[in-house]
N, C-alpha and C. Protein backbone atom coordinates (compact mmCIF):
# COMPACT_ATOMS: atom_id res chain seq x y z
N UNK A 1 0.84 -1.20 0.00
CA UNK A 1 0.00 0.00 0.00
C UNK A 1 0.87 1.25 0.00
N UNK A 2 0.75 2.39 -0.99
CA UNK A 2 1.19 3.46 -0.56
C UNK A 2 0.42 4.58 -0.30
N UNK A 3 0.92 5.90 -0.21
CA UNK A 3 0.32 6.72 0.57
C UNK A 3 0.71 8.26 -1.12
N UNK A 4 0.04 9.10 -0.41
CA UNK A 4 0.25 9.94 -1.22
C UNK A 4 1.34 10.50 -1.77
N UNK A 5 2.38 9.95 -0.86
CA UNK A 5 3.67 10.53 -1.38
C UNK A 5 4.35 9.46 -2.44
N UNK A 6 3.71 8.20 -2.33
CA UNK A 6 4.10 7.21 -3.51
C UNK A 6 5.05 6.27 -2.04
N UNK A 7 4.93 6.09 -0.75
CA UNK A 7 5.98 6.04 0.10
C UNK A 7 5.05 4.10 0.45
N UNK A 8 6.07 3.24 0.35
CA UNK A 8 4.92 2.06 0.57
C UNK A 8 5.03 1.81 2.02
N UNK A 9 3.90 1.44 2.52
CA UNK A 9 3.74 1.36 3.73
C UNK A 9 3.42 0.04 4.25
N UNK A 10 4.03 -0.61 5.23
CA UNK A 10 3.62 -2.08 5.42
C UNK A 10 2.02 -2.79 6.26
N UNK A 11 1.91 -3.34 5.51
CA UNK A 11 0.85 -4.08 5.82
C UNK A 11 0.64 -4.37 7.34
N UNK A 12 -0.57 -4.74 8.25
CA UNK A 12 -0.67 -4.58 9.38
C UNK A 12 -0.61 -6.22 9.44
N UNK A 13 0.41 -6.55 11.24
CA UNK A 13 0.34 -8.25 11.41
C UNK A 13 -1.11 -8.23 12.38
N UNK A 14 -1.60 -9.28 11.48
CA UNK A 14 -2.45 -9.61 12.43
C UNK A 14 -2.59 -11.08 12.66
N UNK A 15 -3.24 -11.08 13.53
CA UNK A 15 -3.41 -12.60 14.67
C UNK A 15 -4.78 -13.49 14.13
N UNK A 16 -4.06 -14.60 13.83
CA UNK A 16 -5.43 -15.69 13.85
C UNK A 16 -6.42 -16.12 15.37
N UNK A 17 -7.30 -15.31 14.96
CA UNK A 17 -8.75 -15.27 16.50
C UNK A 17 -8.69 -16.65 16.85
N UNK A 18 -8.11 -17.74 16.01
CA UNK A 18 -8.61 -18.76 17.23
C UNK A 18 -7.46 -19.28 17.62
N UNK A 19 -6.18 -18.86 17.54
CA UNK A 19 -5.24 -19.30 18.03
C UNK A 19 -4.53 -17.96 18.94
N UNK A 20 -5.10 -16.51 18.48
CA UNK A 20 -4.56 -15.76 19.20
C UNK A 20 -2.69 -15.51 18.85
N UNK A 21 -2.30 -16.13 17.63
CA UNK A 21 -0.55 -16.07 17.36
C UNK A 21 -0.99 -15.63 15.71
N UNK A 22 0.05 -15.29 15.71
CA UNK A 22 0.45 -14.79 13.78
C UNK A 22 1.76 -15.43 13.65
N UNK A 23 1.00 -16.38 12.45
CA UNK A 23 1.72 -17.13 11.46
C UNK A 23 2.98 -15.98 10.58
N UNK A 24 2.29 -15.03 10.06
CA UNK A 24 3.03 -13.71 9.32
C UNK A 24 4.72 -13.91 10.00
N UNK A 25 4.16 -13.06 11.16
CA UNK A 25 5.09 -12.13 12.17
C UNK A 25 5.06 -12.30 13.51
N UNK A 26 6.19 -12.39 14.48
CA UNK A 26 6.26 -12.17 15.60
C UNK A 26 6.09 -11.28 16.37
N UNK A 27 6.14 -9.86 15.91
CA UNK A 27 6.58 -8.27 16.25
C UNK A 27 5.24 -8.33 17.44
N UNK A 28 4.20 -8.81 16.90
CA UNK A 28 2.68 -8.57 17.79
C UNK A 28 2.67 -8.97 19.32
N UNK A 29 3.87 -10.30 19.34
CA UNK A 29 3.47 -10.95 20.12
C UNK A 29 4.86 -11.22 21.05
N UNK A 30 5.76 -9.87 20.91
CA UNK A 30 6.78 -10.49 21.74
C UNK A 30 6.97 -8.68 22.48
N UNK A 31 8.23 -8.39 23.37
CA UNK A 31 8.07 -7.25 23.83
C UNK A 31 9.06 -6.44 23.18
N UNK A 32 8.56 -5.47 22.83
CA UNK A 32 9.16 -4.27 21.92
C UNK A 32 10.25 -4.04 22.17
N UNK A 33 11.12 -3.53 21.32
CA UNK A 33 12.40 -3.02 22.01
C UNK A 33 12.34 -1.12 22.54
N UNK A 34 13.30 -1.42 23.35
CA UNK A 34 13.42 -0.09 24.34
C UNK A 34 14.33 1.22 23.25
N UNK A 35 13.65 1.90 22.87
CA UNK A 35 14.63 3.09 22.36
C UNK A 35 16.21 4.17 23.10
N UNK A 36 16.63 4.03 22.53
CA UNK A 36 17.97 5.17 22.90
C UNK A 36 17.86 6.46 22.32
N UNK A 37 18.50 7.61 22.99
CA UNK A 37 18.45 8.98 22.81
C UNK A 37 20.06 9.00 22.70
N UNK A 38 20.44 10.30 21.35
CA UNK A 38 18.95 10.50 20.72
C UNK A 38 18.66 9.31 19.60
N UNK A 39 17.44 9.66 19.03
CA UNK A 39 17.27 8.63 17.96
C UNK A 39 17.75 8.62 16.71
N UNK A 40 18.25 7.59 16.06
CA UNK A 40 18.90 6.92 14.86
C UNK A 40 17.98 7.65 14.04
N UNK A 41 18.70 7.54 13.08
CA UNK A 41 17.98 7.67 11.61
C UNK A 41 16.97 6.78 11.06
N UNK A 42 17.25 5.50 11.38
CA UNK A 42 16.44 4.13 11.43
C UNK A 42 15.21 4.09 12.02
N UNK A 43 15.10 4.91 13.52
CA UNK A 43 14.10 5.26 14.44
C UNK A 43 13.20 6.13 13.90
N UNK A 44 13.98 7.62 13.26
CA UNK A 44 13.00 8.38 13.12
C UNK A 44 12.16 7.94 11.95
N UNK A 45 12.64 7.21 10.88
CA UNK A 45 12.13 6.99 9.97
C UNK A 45 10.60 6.03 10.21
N UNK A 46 11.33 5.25 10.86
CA UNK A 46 10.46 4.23 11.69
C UNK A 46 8.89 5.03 11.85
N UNK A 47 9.50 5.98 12.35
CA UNK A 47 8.39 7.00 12.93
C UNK A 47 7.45 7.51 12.08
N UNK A 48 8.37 7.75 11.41
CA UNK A 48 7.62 8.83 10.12
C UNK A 48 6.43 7.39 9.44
N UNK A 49 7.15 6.32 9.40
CA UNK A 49 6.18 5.02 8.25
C UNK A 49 4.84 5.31 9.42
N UNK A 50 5.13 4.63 10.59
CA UNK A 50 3.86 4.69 11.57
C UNK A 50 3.15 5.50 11.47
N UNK A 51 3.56 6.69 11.51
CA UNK A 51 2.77 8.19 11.33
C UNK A 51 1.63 8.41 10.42
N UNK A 52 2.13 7.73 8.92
CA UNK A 52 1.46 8.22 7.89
C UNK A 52 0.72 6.84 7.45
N UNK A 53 1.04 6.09 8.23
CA UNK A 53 -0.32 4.75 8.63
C UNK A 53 -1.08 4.94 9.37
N UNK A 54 -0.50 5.78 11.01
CA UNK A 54 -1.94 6.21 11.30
C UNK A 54 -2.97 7.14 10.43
N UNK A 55 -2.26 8.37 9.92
CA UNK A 55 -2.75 9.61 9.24
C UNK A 55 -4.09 8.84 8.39
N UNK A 56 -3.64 7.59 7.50
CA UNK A 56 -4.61 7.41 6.34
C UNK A 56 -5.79 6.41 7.01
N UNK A 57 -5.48 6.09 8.39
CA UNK A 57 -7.17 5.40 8.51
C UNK A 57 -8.14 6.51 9.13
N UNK A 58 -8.81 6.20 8.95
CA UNK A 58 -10.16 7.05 9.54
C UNK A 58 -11.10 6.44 11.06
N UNK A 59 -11.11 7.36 11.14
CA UNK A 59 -11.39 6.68 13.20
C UNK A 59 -10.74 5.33 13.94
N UNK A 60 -9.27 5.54 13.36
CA UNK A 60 -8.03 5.03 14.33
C UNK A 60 -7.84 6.37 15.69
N UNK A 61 -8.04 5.30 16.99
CA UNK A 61 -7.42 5.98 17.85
C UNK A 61 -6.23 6.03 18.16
N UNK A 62 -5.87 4.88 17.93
CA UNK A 62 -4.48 4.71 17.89
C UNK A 62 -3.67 3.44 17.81
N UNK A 63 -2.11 3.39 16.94
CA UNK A 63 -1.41 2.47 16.53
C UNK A 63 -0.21 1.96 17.43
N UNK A 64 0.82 0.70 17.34
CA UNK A 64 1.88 1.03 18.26
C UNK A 64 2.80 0.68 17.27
N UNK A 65 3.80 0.69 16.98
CA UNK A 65 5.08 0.03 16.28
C UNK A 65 4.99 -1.31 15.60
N UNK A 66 4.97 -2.32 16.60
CA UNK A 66 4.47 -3.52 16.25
C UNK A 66 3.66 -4.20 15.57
N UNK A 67 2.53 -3.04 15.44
CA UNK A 67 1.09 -3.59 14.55
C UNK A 67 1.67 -3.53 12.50
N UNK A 68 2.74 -3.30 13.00
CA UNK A 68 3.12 -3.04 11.40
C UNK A 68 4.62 -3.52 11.30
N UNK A 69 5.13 -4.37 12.13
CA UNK A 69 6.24 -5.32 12.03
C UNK A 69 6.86 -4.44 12.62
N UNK A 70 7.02 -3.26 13.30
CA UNK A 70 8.14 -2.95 13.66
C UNK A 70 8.80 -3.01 15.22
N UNK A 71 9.24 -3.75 15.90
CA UNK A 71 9.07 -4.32 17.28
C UNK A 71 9.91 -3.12 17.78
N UNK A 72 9.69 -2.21 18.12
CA UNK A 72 10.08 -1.06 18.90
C UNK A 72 9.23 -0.28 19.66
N UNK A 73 9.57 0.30 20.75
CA UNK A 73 8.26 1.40 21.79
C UNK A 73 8.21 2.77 21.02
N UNK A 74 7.53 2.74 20.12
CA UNK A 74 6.82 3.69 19.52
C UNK A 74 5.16 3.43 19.10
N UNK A 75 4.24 4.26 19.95
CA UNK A 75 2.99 4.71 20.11
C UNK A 75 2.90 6.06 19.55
N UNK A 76 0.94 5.88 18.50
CA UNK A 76 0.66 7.28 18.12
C UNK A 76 -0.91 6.98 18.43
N UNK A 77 -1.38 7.95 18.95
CA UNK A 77 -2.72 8.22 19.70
C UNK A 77 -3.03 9.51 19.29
N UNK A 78 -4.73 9.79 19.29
CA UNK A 78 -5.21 10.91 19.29
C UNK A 78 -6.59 11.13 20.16
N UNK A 79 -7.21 11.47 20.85
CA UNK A 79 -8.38 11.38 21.25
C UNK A 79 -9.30 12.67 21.66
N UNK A 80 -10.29 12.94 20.48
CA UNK A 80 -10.72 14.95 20.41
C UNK A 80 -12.09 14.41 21.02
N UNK A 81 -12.45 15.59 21.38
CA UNK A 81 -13.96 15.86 21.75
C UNK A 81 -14.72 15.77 20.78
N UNK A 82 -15.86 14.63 20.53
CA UNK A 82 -16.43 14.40 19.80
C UNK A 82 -17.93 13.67 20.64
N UNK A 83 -18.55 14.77 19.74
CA UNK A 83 -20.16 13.85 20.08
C UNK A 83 -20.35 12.44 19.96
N UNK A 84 -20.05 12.54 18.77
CA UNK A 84 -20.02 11.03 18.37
C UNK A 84 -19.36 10.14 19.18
N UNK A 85 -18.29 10.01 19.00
CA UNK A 85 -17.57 9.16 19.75
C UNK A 85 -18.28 9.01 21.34
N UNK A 86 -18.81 9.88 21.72
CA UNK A 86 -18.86 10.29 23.09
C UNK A 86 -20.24 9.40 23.60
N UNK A 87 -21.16 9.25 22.55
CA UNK A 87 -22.37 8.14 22.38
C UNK A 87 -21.68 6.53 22.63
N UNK A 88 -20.64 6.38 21.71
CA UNK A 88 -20.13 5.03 21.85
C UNK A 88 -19.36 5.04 23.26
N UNK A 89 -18.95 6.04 23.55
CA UNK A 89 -17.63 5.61 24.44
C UNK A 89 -17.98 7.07 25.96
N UNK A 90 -19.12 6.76 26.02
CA UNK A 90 -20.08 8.04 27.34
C UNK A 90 -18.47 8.31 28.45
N UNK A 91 -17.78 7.54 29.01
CA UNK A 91 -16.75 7.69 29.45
C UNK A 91 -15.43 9.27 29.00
N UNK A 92 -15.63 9.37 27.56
CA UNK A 92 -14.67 10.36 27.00
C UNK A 92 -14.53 11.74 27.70
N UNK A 93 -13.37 11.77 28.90
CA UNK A 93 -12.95 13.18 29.67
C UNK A 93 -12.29 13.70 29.14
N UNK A 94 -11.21 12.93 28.78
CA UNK A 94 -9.51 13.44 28.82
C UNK A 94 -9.72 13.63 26.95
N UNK A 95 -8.91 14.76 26.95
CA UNK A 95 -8.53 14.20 25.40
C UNK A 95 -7.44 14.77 24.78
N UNK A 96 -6.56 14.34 23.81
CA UNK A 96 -5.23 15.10 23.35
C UNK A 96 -5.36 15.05 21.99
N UNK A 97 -4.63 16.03 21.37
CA UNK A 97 -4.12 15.91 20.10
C UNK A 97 -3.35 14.93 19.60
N UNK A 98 -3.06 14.67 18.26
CA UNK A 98 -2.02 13.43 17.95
C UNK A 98 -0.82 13.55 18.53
N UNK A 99 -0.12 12.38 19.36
CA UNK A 99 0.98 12.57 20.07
C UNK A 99 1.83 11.39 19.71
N UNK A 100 2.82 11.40 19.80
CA UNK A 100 4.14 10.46 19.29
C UNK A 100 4.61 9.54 20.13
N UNK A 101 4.38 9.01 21.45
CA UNK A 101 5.23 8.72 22.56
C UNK A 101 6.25 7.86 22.17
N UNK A 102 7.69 7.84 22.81
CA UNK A 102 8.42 6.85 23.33
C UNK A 102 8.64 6.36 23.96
N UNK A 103 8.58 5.11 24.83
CA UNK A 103 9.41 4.10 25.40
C UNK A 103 8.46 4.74 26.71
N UNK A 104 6.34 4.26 26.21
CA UNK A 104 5.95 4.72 27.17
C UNK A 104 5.82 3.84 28.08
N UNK A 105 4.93 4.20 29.03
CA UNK A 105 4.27 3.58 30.44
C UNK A 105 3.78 4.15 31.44
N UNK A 106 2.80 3.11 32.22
CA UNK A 106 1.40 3.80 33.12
C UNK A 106 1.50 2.57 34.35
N UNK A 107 1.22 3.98 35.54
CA UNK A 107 0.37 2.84 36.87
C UNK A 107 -0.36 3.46 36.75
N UNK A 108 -1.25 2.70 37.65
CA UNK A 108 -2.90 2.71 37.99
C UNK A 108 -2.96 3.45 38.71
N UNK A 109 -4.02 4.79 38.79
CA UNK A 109 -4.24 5.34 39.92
C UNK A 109 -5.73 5.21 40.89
N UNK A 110 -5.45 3.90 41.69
CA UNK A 110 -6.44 3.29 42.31
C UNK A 110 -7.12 1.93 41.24
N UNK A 111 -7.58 1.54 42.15
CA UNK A 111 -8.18 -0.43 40.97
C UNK A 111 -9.35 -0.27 40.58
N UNK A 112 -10.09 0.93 40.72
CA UNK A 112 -11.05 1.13 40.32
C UNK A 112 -11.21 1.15 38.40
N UNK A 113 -11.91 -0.29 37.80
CA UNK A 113 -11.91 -0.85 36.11
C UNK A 113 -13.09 -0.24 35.86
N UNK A 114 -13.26 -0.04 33.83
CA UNK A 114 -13.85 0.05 33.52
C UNK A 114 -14.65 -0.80 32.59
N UNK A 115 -14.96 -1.47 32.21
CA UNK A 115 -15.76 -2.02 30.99
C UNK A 115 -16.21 -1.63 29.19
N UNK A 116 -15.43 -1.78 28.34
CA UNK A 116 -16.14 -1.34 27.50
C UNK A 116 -15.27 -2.15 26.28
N UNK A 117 -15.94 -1.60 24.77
CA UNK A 117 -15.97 -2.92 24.07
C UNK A 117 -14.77 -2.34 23.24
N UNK A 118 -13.26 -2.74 22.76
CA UNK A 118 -12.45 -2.54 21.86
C UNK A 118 -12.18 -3.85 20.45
N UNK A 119 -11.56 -2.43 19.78
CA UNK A 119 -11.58 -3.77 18.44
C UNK A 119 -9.75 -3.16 18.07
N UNK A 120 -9.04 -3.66 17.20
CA UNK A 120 -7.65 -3.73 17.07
C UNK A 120 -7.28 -4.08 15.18
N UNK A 121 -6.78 -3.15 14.97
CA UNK A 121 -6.52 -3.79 13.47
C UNK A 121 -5.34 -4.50 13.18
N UNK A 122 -5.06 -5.21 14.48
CA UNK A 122 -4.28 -6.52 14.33
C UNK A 122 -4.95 -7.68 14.76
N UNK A 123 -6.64 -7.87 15.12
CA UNK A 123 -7.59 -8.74 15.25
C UNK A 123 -8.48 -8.18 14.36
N UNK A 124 -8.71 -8.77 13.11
CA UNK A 124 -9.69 -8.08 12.16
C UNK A 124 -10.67 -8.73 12.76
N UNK A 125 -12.02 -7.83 12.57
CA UNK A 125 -13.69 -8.09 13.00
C UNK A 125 -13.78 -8.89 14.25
N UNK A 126 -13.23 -8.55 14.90
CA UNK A 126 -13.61 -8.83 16.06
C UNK A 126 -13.67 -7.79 17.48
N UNK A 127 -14.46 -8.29 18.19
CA UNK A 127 -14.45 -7.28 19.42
C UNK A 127 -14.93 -7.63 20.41
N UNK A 128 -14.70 -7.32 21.59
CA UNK A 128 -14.68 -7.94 23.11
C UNK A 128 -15.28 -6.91 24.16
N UNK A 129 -15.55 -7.42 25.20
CA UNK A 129 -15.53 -6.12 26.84
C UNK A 129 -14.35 -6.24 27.07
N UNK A 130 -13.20 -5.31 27.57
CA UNK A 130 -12.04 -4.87 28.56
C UNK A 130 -12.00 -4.65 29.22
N UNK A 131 -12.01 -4.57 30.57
CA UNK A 131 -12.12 -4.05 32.11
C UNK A 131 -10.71 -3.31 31.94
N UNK A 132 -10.69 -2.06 31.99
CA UNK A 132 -9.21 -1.16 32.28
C UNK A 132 -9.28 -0.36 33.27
N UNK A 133 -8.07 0.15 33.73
CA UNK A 133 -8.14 1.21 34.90
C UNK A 133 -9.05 2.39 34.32
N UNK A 134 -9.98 3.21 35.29
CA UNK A 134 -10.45 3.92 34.84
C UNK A 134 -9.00 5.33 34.73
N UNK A 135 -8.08 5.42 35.83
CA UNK A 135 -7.83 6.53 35.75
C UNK A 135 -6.01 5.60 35.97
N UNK A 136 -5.19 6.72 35.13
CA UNK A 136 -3.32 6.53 34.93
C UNK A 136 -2.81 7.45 35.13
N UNK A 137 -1.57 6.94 35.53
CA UNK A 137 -0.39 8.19 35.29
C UNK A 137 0.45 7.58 34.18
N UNK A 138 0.79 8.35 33.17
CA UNK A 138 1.53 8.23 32.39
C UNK A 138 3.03 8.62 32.20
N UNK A 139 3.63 8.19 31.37
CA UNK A 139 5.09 8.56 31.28
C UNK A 139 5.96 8.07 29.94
N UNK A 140 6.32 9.29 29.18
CA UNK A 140 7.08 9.05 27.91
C UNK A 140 8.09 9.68 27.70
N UNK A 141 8.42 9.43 26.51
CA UNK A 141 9.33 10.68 26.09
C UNK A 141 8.84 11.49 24.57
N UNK A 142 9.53 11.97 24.28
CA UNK A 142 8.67 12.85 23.03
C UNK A 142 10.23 12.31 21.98
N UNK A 143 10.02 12.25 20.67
CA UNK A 143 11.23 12.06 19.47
C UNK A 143 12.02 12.90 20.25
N UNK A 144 12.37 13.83 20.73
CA UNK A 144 13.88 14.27 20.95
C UNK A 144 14.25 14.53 22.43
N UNK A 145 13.44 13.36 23.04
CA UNK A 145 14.06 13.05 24.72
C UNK A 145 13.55 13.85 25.29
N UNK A 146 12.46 14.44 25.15
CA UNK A 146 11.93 15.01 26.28
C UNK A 146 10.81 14.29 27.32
N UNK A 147 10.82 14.21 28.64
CA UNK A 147 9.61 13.31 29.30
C UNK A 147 8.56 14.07 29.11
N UNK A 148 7.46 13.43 29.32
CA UNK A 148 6.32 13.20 29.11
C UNK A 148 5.45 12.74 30.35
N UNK A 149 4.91 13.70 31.37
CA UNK A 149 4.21 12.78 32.10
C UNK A 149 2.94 13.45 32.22
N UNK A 150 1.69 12.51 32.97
CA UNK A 150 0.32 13.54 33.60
C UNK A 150 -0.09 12.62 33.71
N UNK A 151 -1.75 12.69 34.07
CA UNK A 151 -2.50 11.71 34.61
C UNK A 151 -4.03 11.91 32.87
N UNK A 152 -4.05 10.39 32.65
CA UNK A 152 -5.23 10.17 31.95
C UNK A 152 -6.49 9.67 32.53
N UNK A 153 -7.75 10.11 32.19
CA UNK A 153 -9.13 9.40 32.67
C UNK A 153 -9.78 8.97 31.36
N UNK A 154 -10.73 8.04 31.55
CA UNK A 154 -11.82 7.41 31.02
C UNK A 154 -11.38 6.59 29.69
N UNK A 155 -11.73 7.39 28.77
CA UNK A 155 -11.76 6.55 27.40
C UNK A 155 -9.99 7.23 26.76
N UNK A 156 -9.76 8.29 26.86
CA UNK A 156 -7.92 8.19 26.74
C UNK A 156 -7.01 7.13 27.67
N UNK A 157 -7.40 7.32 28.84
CA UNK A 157 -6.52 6.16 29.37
C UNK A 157 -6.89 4.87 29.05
N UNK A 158 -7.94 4.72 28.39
CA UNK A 158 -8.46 3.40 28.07
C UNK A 158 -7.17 2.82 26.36
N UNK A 159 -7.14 4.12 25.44
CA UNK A 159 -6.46 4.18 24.42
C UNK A 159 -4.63 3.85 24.81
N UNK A 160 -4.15 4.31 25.82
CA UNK A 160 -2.99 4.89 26.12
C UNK A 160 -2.70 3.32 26.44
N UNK A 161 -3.24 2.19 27.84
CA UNK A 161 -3.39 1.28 28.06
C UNK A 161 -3.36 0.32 26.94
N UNK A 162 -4.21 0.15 25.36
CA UNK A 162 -4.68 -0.44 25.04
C UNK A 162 -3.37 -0.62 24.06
N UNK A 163 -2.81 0.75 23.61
CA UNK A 163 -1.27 0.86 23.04
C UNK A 163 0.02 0.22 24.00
N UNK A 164 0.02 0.54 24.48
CA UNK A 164 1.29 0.01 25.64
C UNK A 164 1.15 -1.30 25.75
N UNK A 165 -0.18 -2.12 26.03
CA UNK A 165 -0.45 -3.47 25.67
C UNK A 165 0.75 -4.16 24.41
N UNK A 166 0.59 -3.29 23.44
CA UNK A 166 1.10 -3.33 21.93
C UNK A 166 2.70 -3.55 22.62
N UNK A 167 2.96 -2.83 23.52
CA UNK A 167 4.60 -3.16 23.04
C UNK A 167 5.27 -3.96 23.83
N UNK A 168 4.08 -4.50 24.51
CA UNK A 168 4.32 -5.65 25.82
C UNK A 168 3.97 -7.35 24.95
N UNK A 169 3.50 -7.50 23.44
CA UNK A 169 3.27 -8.39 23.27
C UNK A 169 1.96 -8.77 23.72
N UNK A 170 1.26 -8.04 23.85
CA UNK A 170 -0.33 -8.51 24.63
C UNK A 170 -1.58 -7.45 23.68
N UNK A 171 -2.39 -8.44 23.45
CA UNK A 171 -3.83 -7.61 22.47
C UNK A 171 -4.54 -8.03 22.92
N UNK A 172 -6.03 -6.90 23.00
CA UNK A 172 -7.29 -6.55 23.45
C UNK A 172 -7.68 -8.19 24.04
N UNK A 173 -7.47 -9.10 23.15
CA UNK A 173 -8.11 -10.58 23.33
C UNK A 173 -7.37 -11.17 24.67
N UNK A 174 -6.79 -10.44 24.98
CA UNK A 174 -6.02 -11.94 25.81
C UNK A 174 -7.02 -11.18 27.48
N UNK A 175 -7.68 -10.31 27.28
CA UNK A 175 -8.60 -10.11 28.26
C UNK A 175 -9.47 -10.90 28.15
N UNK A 176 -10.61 -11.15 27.26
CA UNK A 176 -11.51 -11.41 26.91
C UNK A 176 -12.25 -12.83 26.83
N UNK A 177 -13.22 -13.32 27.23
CA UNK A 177 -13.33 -14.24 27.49
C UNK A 177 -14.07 -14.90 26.20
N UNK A 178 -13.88 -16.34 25.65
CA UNK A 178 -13.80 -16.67 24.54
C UNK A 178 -15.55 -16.34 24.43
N UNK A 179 -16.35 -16.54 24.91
CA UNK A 179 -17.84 -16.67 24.80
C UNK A 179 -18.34 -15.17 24.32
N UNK A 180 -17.69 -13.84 24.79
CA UNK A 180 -17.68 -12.85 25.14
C UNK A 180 -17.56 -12.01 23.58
N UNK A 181 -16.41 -13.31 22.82
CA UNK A 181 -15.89 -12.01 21.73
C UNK A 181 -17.12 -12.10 20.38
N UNK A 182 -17.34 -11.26 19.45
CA UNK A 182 -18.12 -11.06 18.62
C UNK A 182 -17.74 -10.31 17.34
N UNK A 183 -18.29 -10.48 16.32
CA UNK A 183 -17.77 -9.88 15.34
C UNK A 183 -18.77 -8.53 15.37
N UNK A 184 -17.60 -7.68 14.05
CA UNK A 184 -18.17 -6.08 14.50
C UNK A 184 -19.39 -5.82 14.10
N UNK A 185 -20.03 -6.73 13.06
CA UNK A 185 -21.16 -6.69 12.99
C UNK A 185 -22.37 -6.54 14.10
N UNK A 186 -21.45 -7.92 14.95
CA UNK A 186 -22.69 -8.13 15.98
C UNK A 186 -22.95 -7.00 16.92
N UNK A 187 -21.59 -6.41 17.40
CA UNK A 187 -21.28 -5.41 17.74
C UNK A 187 -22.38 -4.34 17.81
N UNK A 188 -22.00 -4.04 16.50
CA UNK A 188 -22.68 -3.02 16.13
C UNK A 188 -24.56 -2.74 16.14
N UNK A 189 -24.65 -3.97 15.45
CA UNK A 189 -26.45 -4.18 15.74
C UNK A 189 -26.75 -4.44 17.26
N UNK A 190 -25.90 -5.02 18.43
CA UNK A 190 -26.12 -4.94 19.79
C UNK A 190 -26.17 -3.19 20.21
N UNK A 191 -25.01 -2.84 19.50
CA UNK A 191 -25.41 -1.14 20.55
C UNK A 191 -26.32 -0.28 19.93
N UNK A 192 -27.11 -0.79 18.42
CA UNK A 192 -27.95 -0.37 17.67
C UNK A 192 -29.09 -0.30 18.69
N UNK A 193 -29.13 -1.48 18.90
CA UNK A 193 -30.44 -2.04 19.79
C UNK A 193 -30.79 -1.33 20.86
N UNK A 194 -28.93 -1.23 21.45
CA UNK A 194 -29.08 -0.92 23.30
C UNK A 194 -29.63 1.19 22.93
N UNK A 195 -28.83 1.71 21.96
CA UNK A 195 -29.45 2.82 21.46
C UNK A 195 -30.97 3.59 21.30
N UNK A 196 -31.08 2.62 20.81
CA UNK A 196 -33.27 2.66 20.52
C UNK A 196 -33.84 2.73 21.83
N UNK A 197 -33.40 1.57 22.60
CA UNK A 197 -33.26 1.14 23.85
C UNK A 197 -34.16 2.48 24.62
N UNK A 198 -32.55 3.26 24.83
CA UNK A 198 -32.00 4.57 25.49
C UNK A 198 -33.09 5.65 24.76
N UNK A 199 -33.17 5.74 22.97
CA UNK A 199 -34.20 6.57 23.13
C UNK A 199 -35.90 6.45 23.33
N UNK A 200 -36.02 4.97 23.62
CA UNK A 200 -37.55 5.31 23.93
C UNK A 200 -37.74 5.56 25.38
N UNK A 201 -36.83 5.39 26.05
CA UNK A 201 -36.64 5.50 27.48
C UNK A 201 -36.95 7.09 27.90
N UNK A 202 -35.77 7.68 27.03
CA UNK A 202 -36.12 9.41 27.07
C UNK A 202 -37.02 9.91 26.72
């Protein structure tokens, strides 16, 4: 696949749902490597491919390194104020612009989980419940070594969590309980339903 600049971009690994492993590639399923400052030429470039893979999907929240063979701690996230979104995902406090992190990571602030349904474009059509911390502290660095810290709530820390997963070798599924998962179809006509639901209620 390329992109507008004619630049080819690699294909995403993804995992066979009933075995949970990719035949493809390993990158998904092992733990990322740790970056050095400052960064290589190799790195930034790295960066730049991820970048303009996230740029071309449309309601990606966000990618990690790995989902595209490249086993390194590089995460790109975005999460705006949106109505929309805000119907699917009622949780949405926190929200940031597109951000780059390196060589991130989060504790929990308090065990208090949330519930809600994610999908991964390294598990095509499928989707699950997640129980995540509702609320994190975070910690990165930015491309040219600068840290990165604050605290995330609701449906961003849900994103931030769901990336970092990515460079630990671990996806949305390995929560999820096999009875539980569904394709996006079903998905979708379930919160259709639970929707109607909600407006004859009002």
């Amino acid at each position: 696949m390329k992109n507008e600049n004619n630049i080819s971009l690699p294909q995403y690994v993804t995992l066979n749902i009933q075995t949970l492993n990719s035949s493809e590639d390993k990158t998904i399923r092992i733990k990322a490597k740790t970056l050095n400052f400052p960064l290589s030429s190799e790195d930034l470039r790295d960066i730049s491919i991820l970048e303009k893979k996230y740029d071309q999907e449309e309601n990606c929240a966000g990618l990690a390194a790995p989902q595209i063979g490249i086993s390194k701690c590089i995460i790109i996230f975005a999460v705006h104020e949106d109505a929309e979104l805000k119907k699917w995902h009622p949780d949405l406090k926190d929200t940031m612009p597109k951000t780059i992190w390196i060589n991130p990571s989060y504790k929990p602030i308090g065990i208090d989980k949330h519930e809600d349904y994610e999908g991964c474009f390294s598990v095509e059509n499928a989707t699950g419940p997640v129980a995540r911390f509702k609320k994190i502290h975070y910690h990165a660095y930015d491309i040219n070594g600068n840290q990165i810290q604050g605290i995330a709530e609701g449906f961003l820390a849900r994103v931030i969590q769901h990336e970092i997963d990515h460079l630990n070798g671990k996806v949305f599924l390995d929560y999820v309980a096999p009875k539980k998962i569904m394709t996006k179809e079903e998905y979708l006509e379930m919160r259709k339903k639970a929707m109607e639901q909600e407006n004859i209620k009002s």
